[in-house]
Protein backbone atom coordinates (compact mmCIF):
# COMPACT_ATOMS: atom_id res chain seq x y z
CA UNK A 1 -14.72 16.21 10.11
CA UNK A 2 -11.28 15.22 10.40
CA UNK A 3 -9.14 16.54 7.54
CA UNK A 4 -6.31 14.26 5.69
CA UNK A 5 -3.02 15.83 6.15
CA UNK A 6 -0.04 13.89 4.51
CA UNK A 7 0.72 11.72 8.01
CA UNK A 8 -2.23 10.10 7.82
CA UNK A 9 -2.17 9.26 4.13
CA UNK A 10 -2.02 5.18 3.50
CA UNK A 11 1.42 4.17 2.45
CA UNK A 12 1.58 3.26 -1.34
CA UNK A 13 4.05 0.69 -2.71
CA UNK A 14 4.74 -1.13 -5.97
CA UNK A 15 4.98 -4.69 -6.72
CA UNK A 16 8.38 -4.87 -5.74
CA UNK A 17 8.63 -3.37 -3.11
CA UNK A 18 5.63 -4.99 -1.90
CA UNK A 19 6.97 -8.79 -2.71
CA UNK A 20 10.19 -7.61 -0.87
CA UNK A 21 8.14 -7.15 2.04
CA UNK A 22 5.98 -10.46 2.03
CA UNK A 23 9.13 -12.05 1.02
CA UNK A 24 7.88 -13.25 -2.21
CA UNK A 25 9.04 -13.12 -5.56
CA UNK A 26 7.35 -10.15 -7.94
CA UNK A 27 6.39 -12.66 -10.78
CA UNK A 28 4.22 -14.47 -7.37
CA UNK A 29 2.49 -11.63 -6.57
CA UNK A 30 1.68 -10.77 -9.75
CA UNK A 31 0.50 -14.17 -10.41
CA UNK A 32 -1.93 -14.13 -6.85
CA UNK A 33 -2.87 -10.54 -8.12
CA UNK A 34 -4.21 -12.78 -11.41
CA UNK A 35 -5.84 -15.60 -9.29
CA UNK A 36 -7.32 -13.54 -6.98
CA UNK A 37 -5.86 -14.80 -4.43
CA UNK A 38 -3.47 -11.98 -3.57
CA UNK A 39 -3.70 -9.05 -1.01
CA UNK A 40 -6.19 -6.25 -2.15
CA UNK A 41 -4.66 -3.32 -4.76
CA UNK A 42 -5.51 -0.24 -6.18
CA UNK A 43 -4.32 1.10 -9.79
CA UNK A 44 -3.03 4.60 -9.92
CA UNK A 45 -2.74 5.94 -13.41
CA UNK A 46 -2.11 2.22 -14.65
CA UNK A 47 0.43 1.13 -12.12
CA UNK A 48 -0.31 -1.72 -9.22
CA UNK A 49 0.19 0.10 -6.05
CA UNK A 50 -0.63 -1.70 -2.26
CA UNK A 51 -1.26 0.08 0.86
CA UNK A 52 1.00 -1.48 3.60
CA UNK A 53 -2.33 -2.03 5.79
CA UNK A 54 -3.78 -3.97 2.78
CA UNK A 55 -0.26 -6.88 2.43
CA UNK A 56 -0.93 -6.83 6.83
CA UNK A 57 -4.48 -7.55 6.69
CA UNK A 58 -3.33 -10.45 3.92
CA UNK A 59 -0.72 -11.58 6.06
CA UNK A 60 -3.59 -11.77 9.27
CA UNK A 61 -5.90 -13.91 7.02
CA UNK A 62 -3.59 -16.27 6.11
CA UNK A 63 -3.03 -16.95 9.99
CA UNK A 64 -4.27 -20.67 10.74
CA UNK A 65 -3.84 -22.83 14.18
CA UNK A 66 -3.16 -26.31 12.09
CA UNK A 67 -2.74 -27.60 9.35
CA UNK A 68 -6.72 -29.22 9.02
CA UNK A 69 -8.26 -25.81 9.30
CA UNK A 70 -9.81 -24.72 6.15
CA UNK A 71 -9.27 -21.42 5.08
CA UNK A 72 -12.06 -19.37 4.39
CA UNK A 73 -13.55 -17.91 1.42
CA UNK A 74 -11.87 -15.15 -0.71
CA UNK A 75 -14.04 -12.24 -0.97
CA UNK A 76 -13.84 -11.11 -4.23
CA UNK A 77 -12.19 -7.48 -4.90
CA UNK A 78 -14.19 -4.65 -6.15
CA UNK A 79 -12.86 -2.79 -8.81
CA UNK A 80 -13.55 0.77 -8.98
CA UNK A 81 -11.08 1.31 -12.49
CA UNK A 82 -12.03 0.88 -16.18
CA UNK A 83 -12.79 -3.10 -16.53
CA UNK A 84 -11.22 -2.80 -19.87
CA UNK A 85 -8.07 -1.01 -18.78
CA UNK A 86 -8.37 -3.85 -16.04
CA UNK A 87 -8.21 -6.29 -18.95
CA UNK A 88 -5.61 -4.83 -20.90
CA UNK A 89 -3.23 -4.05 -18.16
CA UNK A 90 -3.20 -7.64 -16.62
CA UNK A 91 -3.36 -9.32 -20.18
CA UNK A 92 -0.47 -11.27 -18.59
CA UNK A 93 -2.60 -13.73 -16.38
């Protein structure tokens, strides 16, 4: 069994440091994170966090060869907090 040393931990960033990298504004991320529609993310002790893989694989599935080709469905995120600190801490939506 391979143990985790810190090199191979996922890279953790905020919402705004994770819009910066999309090149989106925080308030849009916030709002896909509502919808949805966003790339997946994890709450650590109440705060929004994003693995860099996670906004990559986001970026890949939004990769289309014309402008006719439907996307495809959004698989919808599993939540593995609280569903009413969920509910509180996105009472923004």
């Amino acid at each position: 069994m391979q143990q985790k040393t810190e090199e191979n931990w996922p890279r953790f960033v905020r919402t705004v440091e994770a819009a910066r990298l999309l090149g989106l504004s925080p308030r849009t991320l916030e709002k896909h994170r509502c919808d949805g529609t966003g790339p997946i993310y994890r709450k650590l002790g109440g705060r929004v966090v994003y693995t860099v893989t996670d906004l990559q694989a986001w970026i890949d599935a939004a990769a289309r060869l014309s402008t006719s080709e439907v996307a495809p469905p959004r698989l919808l995120q599993v939540m593995d907090t609280d569903p009413a600190t969920d509910l509180a801490a996105d009472a923004a939506c």
